[in-house]
N, C-alpha and C. Protein backbone atom coordinates (compact mmCIF):
# COMPACT_ATOMS: atom_id res chain seq x y z
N UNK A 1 -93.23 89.53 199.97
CA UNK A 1 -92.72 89.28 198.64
C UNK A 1 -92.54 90.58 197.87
N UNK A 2 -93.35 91.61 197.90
CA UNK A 2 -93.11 92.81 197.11
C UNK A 2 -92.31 93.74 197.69
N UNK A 3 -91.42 93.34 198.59
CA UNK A 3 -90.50 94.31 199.20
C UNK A 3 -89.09 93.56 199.16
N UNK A 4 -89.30 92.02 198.64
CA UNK A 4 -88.12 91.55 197.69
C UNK A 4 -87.84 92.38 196.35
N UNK A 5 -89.46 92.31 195.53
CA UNK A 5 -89.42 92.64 194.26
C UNK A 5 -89.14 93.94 194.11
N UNK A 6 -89.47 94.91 195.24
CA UNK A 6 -88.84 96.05 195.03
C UNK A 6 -87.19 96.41 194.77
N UNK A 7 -86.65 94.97 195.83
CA UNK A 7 -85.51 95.32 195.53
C UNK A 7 -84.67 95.06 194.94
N UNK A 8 -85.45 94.18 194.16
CA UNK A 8 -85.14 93.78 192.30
C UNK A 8 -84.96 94.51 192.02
N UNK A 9 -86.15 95.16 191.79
CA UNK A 9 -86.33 96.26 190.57
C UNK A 9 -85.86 97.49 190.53
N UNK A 10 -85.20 98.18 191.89
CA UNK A 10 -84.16 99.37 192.32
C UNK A 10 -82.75 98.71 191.69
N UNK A 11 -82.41 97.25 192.43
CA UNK A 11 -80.77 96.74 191.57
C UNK A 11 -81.50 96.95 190.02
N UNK A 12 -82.49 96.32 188.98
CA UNK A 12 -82.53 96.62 187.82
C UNK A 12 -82.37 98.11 187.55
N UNK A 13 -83.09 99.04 187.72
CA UNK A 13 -83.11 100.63 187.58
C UNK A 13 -81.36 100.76 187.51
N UNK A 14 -80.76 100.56 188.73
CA UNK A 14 -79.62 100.88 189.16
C UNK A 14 -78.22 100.26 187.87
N UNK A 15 -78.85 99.34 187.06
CA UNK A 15 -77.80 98.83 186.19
C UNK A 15 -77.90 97.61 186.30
N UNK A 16 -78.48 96.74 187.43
CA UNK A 16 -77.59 95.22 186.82
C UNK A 16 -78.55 94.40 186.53
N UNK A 17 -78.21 93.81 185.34
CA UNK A 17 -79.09 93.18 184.44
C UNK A 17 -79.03 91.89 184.68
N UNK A 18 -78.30 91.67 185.55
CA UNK A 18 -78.32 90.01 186.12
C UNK A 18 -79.27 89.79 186.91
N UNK A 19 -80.11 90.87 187.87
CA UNK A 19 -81.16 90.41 188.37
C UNK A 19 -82.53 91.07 187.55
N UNK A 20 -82.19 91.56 186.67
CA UNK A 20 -83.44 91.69 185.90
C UNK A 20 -84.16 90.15 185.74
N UNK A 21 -83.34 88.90 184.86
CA UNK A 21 -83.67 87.78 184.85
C UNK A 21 -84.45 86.99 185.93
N UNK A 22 -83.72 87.32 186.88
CA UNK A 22 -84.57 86.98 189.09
C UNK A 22 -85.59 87.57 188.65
N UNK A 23 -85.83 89.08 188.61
CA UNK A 23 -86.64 89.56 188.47
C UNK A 23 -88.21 89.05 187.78
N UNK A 24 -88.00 88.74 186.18
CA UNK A 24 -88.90 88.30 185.87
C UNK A 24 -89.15 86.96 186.20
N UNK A 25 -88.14 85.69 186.37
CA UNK A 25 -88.96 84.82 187.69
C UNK A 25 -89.62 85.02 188.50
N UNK A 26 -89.51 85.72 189.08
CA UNK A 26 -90.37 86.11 190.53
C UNK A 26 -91.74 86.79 190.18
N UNK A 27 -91.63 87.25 189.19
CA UNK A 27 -93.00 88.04 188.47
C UNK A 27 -93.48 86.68 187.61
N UNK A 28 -93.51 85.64 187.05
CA UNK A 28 -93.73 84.78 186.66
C UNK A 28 -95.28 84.12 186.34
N UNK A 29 -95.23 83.86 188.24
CA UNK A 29 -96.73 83.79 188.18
C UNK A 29 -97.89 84.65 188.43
N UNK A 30 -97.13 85.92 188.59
CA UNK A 30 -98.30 86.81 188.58
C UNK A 30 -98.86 87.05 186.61
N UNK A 31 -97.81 86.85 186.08
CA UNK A 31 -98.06 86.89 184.45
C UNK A 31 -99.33 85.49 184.44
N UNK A 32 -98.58 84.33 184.94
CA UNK A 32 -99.93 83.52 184.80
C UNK A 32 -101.38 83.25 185.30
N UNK A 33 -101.07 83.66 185.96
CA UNK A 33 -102.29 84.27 186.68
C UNK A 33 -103.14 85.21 185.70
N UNK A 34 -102.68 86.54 185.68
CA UNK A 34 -103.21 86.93 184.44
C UNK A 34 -103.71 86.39 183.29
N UNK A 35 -103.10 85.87 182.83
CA UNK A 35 -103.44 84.61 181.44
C UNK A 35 -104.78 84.08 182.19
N UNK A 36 -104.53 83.09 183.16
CA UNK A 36 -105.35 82.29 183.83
C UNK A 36 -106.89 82.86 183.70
N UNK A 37 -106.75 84.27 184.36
CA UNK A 37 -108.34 85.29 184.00
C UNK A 37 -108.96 84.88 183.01
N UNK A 38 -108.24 85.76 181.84
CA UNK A 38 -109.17 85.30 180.51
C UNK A 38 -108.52 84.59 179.27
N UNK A 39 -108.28 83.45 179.67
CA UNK A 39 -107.45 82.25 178.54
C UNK A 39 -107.33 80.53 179.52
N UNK A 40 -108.33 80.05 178.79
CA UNK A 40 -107.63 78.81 179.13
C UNK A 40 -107.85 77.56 177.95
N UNK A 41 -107.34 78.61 177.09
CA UNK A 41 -106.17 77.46 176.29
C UNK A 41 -104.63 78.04 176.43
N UNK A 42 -104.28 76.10 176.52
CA UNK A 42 -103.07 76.01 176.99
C UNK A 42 -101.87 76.23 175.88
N UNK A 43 -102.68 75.95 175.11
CA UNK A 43 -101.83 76.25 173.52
C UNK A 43 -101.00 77.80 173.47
N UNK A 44 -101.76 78.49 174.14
CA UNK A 44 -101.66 79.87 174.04
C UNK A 44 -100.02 80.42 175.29
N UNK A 45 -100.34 79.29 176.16
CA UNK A 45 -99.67 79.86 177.26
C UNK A 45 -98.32 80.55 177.39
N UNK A 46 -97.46 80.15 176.24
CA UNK A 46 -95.85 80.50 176.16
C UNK A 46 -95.79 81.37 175.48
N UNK A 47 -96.61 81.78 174.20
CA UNK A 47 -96.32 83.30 173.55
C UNK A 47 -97.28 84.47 174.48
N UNK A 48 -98.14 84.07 175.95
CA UNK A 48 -98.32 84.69 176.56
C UNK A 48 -97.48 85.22 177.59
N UNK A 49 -96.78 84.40 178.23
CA UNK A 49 -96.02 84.67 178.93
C UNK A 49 -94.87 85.33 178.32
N UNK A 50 -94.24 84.87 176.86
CA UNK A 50 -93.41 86.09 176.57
C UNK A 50 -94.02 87.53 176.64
N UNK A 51 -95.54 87.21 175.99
CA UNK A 51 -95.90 88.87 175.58
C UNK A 51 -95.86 89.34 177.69
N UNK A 52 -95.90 88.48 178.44
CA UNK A 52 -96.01 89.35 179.64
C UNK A 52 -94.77 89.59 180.39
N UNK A 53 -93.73 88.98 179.72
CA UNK A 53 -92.54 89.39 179.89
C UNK A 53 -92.08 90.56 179.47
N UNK A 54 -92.38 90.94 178.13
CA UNK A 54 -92.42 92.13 177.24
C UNK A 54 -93.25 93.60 177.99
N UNK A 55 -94.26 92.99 178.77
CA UNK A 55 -95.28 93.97 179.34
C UNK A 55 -94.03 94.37 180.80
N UNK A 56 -93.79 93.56 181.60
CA UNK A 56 -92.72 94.01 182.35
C UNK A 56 -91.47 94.64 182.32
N UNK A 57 -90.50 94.17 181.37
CA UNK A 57 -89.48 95.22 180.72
C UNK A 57 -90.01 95.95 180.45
N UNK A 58 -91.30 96.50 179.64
CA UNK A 58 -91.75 98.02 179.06
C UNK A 58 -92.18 98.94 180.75
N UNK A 59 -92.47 97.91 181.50
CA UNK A 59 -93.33 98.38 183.21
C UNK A 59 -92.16 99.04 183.62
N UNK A 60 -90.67 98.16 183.46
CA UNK A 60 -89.74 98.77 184.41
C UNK A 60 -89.00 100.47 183.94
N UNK A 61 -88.99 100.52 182.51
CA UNK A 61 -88.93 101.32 181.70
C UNK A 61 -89.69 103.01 181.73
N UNK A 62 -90.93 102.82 182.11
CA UNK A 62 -92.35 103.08 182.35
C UNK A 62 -92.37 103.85 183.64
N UNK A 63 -91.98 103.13 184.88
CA UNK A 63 -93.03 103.12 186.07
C UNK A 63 -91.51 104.52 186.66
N UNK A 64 -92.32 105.49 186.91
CA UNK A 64 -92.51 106.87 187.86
C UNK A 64 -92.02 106.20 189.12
N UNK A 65 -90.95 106.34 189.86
CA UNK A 65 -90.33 106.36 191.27
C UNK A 65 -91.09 107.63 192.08
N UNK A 66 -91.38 108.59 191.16
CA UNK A 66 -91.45 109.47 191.99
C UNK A 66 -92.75 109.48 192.45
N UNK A 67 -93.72 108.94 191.68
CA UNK A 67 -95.32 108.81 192.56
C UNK A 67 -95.05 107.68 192.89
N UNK A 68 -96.36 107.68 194.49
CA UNK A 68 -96.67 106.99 195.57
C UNK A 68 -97.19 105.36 195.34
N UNK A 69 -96.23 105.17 194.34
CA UNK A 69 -97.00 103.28 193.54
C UNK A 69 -95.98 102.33 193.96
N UNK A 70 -96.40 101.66 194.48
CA UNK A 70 -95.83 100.00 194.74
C UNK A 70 -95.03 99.47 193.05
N UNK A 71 -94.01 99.63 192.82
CA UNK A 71 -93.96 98.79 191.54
C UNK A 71 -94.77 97.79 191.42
N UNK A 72 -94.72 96.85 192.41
CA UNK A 72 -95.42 95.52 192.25
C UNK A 72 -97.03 95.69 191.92
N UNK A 73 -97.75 96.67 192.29
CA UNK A 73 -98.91 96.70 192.23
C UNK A 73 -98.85 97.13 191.07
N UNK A 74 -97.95 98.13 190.66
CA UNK A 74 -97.99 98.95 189.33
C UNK A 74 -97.86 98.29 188.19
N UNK A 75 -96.99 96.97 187.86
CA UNK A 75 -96.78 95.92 187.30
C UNK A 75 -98.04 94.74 187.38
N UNK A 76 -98.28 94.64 188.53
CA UNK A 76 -99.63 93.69 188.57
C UNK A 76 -100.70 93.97 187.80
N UNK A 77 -100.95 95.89 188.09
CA UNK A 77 -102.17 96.33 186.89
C UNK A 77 -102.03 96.09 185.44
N UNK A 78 -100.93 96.38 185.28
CA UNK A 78 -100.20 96.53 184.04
C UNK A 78 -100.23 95.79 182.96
N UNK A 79 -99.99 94.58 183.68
CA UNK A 79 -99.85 93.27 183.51
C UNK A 79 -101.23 92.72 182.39
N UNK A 80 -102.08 92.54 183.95
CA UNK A 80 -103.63 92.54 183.85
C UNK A 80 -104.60 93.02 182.67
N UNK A 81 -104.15 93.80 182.50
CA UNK A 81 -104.50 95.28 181.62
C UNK A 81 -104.03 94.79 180.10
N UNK A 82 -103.24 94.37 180.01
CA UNK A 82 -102.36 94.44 178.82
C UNK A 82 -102.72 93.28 178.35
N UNK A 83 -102.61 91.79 178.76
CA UNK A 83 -102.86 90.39 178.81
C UNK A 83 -104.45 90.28 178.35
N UNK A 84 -105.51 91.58 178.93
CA UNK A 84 -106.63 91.63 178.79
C UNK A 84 -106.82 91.88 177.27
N UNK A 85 -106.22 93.47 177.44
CA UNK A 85 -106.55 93.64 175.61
C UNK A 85 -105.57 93.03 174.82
N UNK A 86 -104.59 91.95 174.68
CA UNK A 86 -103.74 91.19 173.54
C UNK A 86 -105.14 90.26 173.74
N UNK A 87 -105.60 89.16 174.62
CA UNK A 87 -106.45 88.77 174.30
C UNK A 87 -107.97 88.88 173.36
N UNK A 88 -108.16 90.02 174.25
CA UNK A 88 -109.54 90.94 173.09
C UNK A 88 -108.95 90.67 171.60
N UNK A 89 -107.91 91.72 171.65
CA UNK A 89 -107.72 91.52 169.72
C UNK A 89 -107.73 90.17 169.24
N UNK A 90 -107.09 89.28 169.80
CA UNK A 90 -106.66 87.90 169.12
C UNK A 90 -107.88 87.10 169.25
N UNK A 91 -109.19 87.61 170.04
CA UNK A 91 -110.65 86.46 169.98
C UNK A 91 -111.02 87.64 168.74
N UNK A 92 -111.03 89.03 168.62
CA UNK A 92 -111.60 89.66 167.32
C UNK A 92 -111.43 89.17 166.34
N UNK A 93 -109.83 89.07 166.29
CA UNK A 93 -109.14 88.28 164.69
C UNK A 93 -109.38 87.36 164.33
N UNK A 94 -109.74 86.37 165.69
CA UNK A 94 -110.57 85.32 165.08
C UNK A 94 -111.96 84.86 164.81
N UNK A 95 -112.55 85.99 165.62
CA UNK A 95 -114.00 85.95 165.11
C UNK A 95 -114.29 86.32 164.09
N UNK A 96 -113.68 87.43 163.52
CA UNK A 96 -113.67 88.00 161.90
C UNK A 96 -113.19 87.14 161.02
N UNK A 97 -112.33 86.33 161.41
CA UNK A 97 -111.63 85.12 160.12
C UNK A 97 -112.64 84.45 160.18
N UNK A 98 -113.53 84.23 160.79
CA UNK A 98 -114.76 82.80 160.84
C UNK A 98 -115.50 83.63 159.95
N UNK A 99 -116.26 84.94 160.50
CA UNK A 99 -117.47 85.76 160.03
C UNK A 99 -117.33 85.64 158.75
N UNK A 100 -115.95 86.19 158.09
CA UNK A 100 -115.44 86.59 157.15
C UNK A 100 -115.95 84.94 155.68
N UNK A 101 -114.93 84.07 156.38
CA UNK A 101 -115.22 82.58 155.81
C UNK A 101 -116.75 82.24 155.81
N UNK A 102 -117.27 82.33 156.67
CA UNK A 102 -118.87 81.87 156.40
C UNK A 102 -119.65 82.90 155.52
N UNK A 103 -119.47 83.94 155.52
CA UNK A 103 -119.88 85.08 154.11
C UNK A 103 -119.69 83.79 152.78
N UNK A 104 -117.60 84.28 152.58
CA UNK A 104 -117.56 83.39 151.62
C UNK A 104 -118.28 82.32 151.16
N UNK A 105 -118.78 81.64 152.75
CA UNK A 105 -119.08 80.00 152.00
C UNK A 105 -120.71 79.80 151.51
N UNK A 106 -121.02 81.42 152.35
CA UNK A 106 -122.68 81.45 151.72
C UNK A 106 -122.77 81.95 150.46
N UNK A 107 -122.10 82.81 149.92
CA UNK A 107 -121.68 83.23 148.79
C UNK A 107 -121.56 82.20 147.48
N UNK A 108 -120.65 81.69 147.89
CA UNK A 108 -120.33 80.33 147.16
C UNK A 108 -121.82 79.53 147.26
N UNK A 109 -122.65 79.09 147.81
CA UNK A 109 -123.45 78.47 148.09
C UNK A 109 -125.31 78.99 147.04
């Protein structure tokens, strides 16, 4: 499979933006997968997968031909990595909106 996706991602490099789209199908479930790690709410799942769509266009953009990296692996980390810390921030933001509210409500109290 990653010696398909390679040759995605050489036609993308190369100009054609019609298999960019193949492209991120085929990368699809490696984005969910990711998610899968650390998220399982389902609520979450579609503005994840855009944000890991977003993480791949920035990968293809990004990723060095000239060192010794598998795109696919290079994208897999990437991926991983990225999906990890959007998560981190978004359990912070919401642990601080709680922390934050229960101050208030002792306050009030």
């Amino acid at each position: 499979m990653s010696s398909y996706i390679e040759r995605l991602f050489k036609s993308v490099k190369d100009g054609n933006d019609h298999k960019k789209e193949e492209l991120l199908m085929k990368l699809k479930p490696l984005i969910i997968k990711s998610i899968r790690r650390y998220c399982n709410k389902f609520s979450q799942y579609e503005d994840l997968i855009q944000q890991g769509y977003e993480v791949i266009l920035k990968g293809i953009d990004s990723f060095d031909e000239k060192r010794d990296v598998i795109f696919y692996y290079y994208i897999k980390n990437k991926s991983i990595r990225e999906i990890s810390d959007i998560l981190k921030i978004s359990y912070r933001t919401v642990i601080n909106t709680k922390t934050t509210a229960l101050k208030k409500l002792k306050k009030q109290l």
